[in-house]
C-alpha atoms as a PDB file:
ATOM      1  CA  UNK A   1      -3.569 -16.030 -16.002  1.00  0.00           C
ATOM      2  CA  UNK A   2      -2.910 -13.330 -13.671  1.00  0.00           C
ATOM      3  CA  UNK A   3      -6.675 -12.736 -12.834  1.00  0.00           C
ATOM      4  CA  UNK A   4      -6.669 -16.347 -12.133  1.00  0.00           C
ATOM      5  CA  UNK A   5      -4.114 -15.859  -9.902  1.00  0.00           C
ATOM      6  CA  UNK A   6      -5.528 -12.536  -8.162  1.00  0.00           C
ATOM      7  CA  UNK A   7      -9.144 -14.850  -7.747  1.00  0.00           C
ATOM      8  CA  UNK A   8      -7.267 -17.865  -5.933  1.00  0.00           C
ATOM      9  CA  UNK A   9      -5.230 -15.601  -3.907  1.00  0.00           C
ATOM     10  CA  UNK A  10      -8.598 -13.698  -3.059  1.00  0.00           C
ATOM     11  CA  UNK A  11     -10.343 -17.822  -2.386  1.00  0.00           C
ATOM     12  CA  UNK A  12      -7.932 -18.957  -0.533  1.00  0.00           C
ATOM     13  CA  UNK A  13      -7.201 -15.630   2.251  1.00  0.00           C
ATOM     14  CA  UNK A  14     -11.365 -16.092   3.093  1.00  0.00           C
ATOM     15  CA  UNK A  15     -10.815 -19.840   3.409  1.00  0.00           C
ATOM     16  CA  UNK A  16      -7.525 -19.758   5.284  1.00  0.00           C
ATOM     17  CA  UNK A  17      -7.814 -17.426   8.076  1.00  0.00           C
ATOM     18  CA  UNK A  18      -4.125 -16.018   8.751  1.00  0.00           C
ATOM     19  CA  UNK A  19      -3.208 -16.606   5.154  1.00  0.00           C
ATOM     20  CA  UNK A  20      -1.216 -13.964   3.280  1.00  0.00           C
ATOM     21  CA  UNK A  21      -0.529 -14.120  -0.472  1.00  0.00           C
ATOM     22  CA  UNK A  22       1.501 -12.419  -3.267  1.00  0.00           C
ATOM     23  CA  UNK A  23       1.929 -12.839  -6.955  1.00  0.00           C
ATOM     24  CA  UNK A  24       5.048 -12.468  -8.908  1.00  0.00           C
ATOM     25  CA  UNK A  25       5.340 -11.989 -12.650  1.00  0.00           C
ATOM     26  CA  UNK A  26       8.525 -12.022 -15.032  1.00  0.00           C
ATOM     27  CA  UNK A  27       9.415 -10.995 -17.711  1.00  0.00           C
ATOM     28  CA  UNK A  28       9.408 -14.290 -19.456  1.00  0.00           C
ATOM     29  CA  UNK A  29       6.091 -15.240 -18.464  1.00  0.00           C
ATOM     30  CA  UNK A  30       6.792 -17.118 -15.346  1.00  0.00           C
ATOM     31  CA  UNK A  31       4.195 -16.022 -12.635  1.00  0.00           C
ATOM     32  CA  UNK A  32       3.794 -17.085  -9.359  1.00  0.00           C
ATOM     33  CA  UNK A  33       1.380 -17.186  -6.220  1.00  0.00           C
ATOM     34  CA  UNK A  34       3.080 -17.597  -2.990  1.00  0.00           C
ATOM     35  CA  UNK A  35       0.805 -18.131   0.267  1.00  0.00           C
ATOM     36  CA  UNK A  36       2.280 -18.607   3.477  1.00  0.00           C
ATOM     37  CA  UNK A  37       0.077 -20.157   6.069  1.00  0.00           C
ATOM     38  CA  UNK A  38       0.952 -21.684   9.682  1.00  0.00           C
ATOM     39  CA  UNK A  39       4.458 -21.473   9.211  1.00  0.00           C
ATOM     40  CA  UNK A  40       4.751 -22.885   5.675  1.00  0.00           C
ATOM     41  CA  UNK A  41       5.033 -21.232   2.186  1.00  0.00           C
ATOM     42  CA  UNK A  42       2.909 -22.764  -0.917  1.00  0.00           C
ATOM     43  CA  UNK A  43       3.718 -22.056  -4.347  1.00  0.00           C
ATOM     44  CA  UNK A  44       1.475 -22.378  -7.390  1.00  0.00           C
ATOM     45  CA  UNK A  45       4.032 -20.831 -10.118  1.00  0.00           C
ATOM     46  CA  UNK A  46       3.767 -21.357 -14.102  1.00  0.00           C
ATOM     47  CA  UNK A  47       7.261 -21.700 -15.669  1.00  0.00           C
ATOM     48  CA  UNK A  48       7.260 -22.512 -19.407  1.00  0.00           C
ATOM     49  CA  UNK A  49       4.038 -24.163 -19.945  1.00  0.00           C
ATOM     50  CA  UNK A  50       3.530 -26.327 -17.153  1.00  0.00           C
ATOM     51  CA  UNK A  51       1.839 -25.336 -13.841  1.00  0.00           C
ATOM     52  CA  UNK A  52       3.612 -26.977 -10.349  1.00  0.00           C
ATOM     53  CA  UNK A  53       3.334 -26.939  -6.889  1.00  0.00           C
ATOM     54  CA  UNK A  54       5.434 -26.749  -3.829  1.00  0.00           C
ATOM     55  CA  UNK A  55       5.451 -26.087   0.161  1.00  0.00           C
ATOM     56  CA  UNK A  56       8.779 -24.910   1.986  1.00  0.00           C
ATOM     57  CA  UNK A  57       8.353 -25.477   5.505  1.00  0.00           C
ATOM     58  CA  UNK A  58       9.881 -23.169   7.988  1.00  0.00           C
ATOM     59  CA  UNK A  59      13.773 -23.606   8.581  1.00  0.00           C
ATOM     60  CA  UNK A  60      14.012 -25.722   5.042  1.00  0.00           C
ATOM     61  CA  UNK A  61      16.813 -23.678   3.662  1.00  0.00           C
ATOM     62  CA  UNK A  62      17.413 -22.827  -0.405  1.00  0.00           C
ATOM     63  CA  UNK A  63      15.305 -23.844  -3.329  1.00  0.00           C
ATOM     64  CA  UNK A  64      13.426 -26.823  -3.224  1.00  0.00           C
ATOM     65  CA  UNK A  65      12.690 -27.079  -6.525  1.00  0.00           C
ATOM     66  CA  UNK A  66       8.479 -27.545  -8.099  1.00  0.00           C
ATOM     67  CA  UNK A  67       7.925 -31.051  -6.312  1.00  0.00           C
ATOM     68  CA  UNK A  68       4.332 -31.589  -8.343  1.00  0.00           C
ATOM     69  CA  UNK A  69       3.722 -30.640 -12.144  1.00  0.00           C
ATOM     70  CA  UNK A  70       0.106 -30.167 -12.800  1.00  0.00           C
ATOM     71  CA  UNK A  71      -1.501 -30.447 -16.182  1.00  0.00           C
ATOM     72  CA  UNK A  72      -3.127 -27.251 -15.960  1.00  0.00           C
ATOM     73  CA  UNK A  73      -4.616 -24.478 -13.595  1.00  0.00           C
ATOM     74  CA  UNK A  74      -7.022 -26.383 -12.308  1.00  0.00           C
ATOM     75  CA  UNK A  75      -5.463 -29.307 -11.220  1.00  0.00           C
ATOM     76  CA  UNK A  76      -2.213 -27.137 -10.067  1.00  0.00           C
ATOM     77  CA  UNK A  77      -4.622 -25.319  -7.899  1.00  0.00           C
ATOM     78  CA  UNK A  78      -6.588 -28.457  -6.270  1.00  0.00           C
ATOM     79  CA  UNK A  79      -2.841 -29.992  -5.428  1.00  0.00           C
ATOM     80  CA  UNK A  80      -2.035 -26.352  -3.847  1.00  0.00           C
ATOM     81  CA  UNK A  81      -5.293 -26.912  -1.924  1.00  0.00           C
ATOM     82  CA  UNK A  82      -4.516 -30.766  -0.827  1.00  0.00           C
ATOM     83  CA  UNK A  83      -1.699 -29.403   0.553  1.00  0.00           C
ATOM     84  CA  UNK A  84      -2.836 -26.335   2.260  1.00  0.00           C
ATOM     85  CA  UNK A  85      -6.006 -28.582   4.029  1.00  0.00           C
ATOM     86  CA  UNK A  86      -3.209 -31.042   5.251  1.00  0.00           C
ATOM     87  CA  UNK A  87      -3.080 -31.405   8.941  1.00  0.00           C
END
């Protein structure tokens, strides 16, 4: 999963210009990408065994919790994509 990870985060900074991305692992198997593009962070994290998505926008304060659960990689990855191409 992590090469996955390392290949959309790779994807993603030649299709978003400005984008930067990181990925964070645990312990218990929980990984995450973060990207943070024009002002907003976008997460694409696997917790347990479910893939979800999320954007923070800039001065939303705390934890705002996986908004969309996606089936698997692939579909957690085209809703991180909706949401990054959204004006």
């Amino acid at each position: 999963m992590i090469a996955d990870l390392e290949k959309l985060s790779i994807d993603i900074k030649a299709e978003f210009t400005g984008a930067t991305t990181d990925i964070e692992s645990y312990a218990n198997g929980s990984m995450m990408l973060n990207v943070r593009f024009k002002k907003k962070l976008f997460i694409l994290g696997f917790v347990g065994n479910r893939w979800g998505v999320d954007m923070v926008r800039e001065g939303e304060i705390g934890d705002t919790g996986i908004r969309i659960l996606a089936a698997d990689f692939a579909a957690g990855t085209a809703d991180l994509l909706r949401l990054m191409r959204a004006p």
